[in-house]
N, C-alpha and C. Protein backbone atom coordinates (compact mmCIF):
# COMPACT_ATOMS: atom_id res chain seq x y z
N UNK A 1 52.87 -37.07 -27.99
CA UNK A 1 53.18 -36.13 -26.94
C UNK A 1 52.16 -35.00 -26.89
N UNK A 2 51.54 -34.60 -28.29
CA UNK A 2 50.74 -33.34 -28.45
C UNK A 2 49.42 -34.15 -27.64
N UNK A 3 49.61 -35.18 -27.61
CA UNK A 3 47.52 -35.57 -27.11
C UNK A 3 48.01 -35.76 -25.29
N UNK A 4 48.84 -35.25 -24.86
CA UNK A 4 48.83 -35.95 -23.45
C UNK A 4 48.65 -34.50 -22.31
N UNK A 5 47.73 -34.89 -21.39
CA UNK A 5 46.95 -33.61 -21.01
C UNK A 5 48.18 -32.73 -20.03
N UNK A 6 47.66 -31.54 -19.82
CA UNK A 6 49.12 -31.03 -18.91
C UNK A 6 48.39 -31.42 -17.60
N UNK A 7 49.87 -31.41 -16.72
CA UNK A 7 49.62 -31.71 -15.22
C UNK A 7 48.72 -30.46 -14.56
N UNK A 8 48.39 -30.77 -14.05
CA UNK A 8 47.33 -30.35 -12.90
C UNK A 8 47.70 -29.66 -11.73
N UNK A 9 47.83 -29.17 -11.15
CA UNK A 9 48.80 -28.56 -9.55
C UNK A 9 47.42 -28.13 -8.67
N UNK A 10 47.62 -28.87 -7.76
CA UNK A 10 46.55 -28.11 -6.78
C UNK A 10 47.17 -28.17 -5.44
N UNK A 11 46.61 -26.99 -4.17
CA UNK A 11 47.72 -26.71 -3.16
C UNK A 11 46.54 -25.61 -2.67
N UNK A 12 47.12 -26.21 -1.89
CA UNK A 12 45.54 -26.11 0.11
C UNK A 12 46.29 -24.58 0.20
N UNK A 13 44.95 -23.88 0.48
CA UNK A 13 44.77 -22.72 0.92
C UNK A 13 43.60 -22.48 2.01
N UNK A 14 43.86 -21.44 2.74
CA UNK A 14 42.65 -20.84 3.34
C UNK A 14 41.51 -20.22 3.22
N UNK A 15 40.36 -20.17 3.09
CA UNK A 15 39.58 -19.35 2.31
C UNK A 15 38.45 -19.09 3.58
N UNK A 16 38.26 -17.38 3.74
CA UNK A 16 37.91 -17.12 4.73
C UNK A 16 36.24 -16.78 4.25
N UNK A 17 35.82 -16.82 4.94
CA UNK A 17 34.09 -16.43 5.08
C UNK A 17 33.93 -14.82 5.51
N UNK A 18 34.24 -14.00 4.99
CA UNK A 18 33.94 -13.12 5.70
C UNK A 18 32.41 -12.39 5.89
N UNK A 19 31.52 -12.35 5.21
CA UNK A 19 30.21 -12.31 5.06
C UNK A 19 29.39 -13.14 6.39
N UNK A 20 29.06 -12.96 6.96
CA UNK A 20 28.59 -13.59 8.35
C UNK A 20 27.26 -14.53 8.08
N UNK A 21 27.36 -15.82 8.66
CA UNK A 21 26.09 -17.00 8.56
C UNK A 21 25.38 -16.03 9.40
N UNK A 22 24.16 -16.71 9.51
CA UNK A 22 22.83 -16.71 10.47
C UNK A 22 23.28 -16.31 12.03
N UNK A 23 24.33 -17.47 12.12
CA UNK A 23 24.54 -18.22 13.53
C UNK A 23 25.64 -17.07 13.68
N UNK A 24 26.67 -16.33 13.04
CA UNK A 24 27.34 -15.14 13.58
C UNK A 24 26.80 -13.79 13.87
N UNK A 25 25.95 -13.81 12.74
CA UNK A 25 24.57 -12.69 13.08
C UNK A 25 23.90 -12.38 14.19
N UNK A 26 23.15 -13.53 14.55
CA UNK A 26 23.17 -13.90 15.80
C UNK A 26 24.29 -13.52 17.01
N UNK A 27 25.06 -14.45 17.06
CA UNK A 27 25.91 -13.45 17.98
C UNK A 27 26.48 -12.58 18.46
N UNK A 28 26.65 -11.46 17.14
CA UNK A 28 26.69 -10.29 16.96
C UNK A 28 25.67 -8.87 17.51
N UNK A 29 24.09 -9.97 17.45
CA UNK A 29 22.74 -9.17 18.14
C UNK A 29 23.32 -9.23 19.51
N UNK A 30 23.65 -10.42 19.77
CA UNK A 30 23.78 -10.73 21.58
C UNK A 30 24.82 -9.98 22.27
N UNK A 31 25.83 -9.83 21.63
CA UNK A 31 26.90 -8.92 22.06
C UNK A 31 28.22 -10.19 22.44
N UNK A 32 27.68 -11.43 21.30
CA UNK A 32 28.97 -12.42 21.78
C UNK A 32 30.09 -11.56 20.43
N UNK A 33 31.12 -12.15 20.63
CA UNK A 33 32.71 -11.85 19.71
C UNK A 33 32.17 -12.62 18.62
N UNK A 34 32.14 -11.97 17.57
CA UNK A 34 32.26 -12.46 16.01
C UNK A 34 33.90 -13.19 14.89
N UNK A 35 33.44 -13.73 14.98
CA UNK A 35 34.82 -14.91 14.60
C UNK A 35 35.04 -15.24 13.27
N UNK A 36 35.62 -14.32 12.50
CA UNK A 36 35.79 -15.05 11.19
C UNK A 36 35.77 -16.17 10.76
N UNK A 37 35.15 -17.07 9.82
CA UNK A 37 35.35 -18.31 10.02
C UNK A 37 36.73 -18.03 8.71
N UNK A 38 37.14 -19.91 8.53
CA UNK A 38 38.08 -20.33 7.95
C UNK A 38 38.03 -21.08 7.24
N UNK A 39 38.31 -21.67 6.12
CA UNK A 39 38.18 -23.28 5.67
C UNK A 39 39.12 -23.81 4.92
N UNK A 40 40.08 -24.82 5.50
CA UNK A 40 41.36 -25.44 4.45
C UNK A 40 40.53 -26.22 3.08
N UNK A 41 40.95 -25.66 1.90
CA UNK A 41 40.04 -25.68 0.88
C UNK A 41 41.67 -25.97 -0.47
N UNK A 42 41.64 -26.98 -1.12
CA UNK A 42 42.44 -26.74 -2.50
C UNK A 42 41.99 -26.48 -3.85
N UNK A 43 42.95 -26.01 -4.46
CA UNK A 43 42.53 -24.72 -5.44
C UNK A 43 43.85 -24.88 -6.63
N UNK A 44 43.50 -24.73 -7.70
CA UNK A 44 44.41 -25.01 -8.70
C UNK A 44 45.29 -24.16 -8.58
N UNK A 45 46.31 -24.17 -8.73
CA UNK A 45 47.54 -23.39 -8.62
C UNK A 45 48.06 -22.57 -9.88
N UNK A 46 48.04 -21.36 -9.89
CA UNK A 46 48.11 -20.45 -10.81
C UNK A 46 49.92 -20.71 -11.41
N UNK A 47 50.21 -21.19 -10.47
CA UNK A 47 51.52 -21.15 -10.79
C UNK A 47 52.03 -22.56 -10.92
N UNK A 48 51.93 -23.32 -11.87
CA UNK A 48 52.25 -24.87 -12.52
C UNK A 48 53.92 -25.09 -11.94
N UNK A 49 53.93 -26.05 -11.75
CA UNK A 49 55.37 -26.37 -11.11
C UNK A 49 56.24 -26.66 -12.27
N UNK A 50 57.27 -26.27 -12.33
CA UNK A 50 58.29 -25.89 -13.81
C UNK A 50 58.68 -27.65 -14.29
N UNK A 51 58.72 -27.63 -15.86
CA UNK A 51 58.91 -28.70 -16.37
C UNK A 51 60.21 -28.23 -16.11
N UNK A 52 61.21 -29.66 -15.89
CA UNK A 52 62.64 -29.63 -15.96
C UNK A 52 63.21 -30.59 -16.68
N UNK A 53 63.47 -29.81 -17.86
CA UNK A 53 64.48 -30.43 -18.57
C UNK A 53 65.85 -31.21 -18.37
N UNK A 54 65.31 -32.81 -18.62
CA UNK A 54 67.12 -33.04 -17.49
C UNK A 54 68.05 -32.80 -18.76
N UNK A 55 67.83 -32.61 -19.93
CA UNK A 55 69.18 -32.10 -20.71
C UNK A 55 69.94 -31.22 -20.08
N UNK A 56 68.79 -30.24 -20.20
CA UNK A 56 69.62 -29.18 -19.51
C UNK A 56 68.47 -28.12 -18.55
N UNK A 57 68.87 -28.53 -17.05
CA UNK A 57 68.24 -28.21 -16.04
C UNK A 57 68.57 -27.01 -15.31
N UNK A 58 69.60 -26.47 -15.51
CA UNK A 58 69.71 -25.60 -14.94
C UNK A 58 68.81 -24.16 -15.20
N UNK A 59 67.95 -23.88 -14.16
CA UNK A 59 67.32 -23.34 -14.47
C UNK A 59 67.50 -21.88 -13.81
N UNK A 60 68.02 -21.42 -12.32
CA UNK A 60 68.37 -20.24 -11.67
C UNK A 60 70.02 -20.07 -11.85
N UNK A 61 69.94 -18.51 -12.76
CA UNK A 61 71.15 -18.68 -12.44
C UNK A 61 71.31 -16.80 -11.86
N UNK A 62 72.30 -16.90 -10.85
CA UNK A 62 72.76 -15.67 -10.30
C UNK A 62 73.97 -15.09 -9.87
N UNK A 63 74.24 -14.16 -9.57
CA UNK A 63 75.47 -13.06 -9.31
C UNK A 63 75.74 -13.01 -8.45
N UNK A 64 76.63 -13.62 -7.63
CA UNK A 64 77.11 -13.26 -6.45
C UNK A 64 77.16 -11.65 -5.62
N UNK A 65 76.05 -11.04 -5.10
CA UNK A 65 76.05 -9.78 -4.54
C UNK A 65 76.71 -9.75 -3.20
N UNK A 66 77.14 -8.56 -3.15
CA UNK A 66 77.96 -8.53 -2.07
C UNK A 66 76.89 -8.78 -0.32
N UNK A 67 75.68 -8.37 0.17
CA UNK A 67 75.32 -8.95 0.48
C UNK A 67 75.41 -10.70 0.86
N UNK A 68 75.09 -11.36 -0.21
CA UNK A 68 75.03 -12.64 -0.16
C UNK A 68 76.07 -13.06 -0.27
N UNK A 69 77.30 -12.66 -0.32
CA UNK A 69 78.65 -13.24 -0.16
C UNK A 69 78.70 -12.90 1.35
N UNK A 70 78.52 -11.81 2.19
CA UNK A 70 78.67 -11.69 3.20
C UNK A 70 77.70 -12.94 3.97
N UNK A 71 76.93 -12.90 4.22
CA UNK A 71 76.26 -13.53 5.14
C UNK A 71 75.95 -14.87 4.32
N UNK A 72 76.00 -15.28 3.22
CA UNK A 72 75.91 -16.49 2.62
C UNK A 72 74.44 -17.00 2.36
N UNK A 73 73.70 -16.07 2.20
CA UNK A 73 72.33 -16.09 1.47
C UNK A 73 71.93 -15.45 -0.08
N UNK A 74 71.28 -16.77 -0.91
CA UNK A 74 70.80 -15.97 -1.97
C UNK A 74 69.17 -16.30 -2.00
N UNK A 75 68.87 -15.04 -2.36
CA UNK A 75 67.60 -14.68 -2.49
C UNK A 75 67.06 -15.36 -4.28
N UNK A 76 66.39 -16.11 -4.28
CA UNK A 76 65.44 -17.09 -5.17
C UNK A 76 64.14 -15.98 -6.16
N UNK A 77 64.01 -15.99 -6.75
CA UNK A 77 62.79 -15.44 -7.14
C UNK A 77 61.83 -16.69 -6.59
N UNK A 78 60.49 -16.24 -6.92
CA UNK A 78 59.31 -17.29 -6.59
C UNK A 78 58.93 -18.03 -7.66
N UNK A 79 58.41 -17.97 -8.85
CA UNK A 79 58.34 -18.54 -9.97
C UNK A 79 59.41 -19.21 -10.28
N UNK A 80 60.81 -19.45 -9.52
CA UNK A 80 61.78 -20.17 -9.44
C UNK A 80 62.03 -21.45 -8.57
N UNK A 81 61.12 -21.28 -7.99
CA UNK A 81 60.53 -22.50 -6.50
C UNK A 81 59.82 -22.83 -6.72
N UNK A 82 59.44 -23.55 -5.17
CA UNK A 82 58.02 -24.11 -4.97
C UNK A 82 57.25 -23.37 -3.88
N UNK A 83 55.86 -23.63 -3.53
CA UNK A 83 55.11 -23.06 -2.72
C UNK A 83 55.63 -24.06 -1.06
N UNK A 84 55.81 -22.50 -0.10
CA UNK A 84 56.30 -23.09 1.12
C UNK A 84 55.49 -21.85 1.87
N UNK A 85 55.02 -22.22 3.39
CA UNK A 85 54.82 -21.14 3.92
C UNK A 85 55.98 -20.12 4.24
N UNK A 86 55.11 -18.76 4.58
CA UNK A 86 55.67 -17.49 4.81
C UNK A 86 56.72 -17.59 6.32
N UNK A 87 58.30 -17.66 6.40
CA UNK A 87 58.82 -17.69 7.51
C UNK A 87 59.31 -18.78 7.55
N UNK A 88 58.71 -19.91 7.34
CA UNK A 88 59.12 -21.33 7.56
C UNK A 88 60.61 -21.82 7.28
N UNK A 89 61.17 -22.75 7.61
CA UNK A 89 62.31 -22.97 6.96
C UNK A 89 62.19 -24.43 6.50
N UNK A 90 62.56 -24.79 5.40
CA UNK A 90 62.63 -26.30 4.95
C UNK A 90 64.53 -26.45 4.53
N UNK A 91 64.69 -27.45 5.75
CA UNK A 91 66.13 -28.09 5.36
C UNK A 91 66.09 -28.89 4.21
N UNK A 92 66.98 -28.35 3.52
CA UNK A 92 66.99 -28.73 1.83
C UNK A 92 69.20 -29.18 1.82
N UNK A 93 68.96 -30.11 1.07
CA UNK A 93 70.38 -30.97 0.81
C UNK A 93 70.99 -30.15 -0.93
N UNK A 94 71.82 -29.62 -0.79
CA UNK A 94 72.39 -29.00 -1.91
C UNK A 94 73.87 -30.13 -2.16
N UNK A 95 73.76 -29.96 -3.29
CA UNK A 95 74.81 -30.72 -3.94
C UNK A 95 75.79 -29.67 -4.78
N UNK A 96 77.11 -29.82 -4.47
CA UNK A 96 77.91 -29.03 -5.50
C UNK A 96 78.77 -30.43 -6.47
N UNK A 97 77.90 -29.99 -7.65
CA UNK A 97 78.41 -30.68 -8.53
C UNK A 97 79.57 -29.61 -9.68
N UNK A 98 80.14 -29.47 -9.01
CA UNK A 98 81.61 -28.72 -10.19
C UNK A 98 82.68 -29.08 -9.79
N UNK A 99 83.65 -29.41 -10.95
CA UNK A 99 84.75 -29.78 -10.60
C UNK A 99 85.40 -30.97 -9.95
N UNK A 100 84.38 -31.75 -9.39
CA UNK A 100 84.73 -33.02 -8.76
C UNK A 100 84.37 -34.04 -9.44
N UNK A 101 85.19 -35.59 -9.65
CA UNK A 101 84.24 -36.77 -10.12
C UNK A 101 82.75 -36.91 -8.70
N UNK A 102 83.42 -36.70 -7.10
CA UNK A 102 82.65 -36.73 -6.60
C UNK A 102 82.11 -35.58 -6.02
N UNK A 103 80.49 -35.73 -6.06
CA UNK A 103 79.91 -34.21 -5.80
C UNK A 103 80.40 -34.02 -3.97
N UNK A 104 79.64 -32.99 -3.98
CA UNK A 104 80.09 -32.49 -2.29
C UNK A 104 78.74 -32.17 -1.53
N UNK A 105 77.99 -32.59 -0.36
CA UNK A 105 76.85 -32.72 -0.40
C UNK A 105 76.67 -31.93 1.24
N UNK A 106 75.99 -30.67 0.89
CA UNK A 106 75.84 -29.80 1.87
C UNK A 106 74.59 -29.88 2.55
N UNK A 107 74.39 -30.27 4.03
CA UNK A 107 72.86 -31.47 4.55
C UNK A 107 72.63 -30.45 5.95
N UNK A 108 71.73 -30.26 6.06
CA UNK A 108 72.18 -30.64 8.17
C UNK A 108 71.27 -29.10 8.26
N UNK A 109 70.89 -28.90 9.29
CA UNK A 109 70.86 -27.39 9.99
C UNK A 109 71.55 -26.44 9.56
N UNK A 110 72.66 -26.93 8.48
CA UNK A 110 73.05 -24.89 7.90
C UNK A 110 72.73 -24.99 6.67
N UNK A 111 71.93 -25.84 5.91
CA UNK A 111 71.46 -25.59 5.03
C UNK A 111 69.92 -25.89 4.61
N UNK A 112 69.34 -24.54 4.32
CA UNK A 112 67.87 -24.40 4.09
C UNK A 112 67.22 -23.27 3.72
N UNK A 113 65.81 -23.66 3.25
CA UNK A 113 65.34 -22.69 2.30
C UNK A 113 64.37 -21.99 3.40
N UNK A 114 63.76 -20.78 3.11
CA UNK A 114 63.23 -19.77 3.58
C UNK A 114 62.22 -19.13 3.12
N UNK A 115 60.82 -18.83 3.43
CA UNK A 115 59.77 -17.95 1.77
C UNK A 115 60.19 -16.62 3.06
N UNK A 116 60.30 -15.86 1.74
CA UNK A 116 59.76 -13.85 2.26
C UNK A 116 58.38 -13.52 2.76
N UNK A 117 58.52 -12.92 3.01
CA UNK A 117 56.83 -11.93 2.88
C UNK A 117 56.69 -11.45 1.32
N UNK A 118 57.63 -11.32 0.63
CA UNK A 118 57.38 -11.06 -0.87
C UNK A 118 56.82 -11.72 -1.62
N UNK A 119 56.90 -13.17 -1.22
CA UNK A 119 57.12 -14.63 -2.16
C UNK A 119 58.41 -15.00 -2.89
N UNK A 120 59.43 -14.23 -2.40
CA UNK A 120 60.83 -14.82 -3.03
C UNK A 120 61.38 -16.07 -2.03
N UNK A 121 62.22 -16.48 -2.05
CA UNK A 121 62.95 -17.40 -1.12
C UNK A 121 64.37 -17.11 -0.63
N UNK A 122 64.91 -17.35 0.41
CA UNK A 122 66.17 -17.27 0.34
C UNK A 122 66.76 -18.65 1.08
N UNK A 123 68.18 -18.90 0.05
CA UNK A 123 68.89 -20.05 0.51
C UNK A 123 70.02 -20.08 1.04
N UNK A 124 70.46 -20.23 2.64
CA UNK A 124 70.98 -19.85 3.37
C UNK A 124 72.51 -21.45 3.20
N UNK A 125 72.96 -20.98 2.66
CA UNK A 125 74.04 -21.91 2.61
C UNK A 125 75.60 -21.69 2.79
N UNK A 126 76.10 -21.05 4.38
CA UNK A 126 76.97 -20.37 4.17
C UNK A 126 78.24 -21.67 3.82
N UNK A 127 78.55 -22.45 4.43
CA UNK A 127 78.76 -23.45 4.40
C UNK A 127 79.61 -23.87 3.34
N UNK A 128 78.77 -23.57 2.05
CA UNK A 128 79.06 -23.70 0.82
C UNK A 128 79.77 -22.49 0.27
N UNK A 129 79.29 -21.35 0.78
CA UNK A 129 79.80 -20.05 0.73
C UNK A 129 81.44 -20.22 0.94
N UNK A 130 81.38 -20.48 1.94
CA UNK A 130 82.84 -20.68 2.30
C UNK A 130 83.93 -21.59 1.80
N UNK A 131 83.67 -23.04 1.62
CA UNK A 131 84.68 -23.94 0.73
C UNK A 131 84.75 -23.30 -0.72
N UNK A 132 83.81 -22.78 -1.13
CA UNK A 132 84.02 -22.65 -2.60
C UNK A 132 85.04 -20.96 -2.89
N UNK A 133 84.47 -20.80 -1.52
CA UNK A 133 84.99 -18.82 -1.46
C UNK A 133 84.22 -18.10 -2.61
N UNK A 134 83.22 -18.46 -2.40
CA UNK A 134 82.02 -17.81 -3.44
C UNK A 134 82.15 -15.96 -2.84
N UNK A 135 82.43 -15.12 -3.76
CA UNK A 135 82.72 -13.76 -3.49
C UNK A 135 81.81 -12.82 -4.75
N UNK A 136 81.60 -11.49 -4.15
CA UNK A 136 80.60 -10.78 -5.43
C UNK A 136 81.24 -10.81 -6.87
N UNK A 137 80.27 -10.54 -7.95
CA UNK A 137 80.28 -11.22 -9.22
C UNK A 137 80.56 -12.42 -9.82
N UNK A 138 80.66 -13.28 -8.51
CA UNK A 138 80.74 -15.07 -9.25
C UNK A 138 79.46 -15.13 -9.47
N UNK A 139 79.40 -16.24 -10.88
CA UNK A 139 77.99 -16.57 -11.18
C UNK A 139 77.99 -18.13 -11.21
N UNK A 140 76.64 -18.62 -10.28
CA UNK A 140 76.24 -19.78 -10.29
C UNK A 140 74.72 -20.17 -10.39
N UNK A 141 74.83 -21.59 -11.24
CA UNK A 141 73.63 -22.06 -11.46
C UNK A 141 72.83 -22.84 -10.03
N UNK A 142 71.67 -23.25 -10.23
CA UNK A 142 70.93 -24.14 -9.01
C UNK A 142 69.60 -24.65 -9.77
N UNK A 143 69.42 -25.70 -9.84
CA UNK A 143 68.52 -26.46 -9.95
C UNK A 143 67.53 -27.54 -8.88
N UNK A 144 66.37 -27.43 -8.76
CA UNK A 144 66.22 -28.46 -8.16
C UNK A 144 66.07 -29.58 -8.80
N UNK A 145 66.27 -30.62 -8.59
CA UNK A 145 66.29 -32.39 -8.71
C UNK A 145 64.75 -33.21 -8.19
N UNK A 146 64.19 -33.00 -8.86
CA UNK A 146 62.93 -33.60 -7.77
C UNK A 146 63.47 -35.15 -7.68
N UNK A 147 63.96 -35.91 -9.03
CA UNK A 147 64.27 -37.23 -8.30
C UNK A 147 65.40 -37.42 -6.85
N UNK A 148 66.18 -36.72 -6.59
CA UNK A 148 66.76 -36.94 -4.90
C UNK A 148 65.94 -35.70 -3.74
N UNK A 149 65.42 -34.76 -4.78
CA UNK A 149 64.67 -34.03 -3.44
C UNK A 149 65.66 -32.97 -3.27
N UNK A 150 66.76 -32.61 -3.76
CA UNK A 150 67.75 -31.57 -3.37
C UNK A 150 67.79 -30.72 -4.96
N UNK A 151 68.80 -29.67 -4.13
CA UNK A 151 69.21 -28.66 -5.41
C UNK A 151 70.31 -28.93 -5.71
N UNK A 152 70.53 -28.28 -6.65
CA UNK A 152 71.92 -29.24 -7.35
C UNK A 152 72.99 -27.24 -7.84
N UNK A 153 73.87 -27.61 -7.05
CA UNK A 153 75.03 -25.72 -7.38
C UNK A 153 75.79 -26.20 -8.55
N UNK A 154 76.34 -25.08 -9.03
CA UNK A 154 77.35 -25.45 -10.11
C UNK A 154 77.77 -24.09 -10.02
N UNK A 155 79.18 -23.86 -10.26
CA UNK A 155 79.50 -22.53 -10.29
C UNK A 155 80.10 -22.13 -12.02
N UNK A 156 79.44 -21.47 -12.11
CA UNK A 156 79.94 -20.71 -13.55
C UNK A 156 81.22 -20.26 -14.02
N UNK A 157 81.45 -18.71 -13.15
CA UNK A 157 82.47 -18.79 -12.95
C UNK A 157 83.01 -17.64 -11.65
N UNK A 158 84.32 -17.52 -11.53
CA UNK A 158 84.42 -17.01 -10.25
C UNK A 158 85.49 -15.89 -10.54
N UNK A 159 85.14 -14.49 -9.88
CA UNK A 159 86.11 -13.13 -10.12
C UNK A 159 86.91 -13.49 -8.80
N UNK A 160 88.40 -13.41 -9.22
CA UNK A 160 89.56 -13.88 -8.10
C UNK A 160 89.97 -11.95 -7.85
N UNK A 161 90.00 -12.22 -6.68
CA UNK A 161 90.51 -10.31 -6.24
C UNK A 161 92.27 -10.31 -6.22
């Protein structure tokens, strides 16, 4: 295991030119518009995608804030994810595995992930919010699963009012 090399991560970025060629120079004498250039370029990723232990995977775990009980979003750290663009939304399949022999599998347009302008994420699952009656100071775990592609909930435990 000690001789086997670590994985590698690489992930397309933009990398701008800002220093001007010949040929922008040029257009710049003439009085044409100067155009930043651009170039989709990949680049090792500073941030290695997390080994997951399937012993024991659970790897985010958080507090039900009153916020996110209201509107049914929790906010992700980034080093807790993966790289997604800024704004975007990726429909992501959550699984609640507690308490059931069979899990409960939350799919569709109300459930999906989100990046900040910070680099955090948020996971908008009211859905789930609601059958479970997830309320502030419950604590639950989330993992992602790369073998089905989804995250996997578990609830810890839950403050009854």
């Amino acid at each position: 295991m000690s001789d086997q090399k670590p994985l590698l991560s690489l992930k397309k970025t933009f990398f701008y030119k800002f220093l001007p060629s010949k040929a922008e120079e040029a257009c710049k004498l003439n009085n044409n518009p100067h155009v930043v250039t651009r170039e989709l370029i990949e680049i090792r990723d500073i941030y290695p995608p997390p080994k997951i232990n399937l012993e024991k995977p659970w790897q985010i775990k958080k507090k039900i804030t009153h916020d996110a009980a209201i509107v049914g979003k929790l906010v992700i750290p980034f080093f807790e994810m993966f790289d997604l663009e800024n704004g975007c939304d990726v429909h992501v399949d959550v699984w609640d595995v507690m308490g059931q022999n069979i899990p409960k599998k939350y799919e569709g347009g109300s459930v999906f992930l989100r990046k900040l302008h910070n680099d955090d994420f948020y996971l908008l699952c009211i859905k789930l919010f609601n059958s479970r009656g997830l309320s502030v100071g419950d604590e639950i775990e989330l993992y992602w699963d790369p073998r089905s592609s989804s995250l996997m909930f578990k609830l810890l435990s839950q403050v009854r009012a």
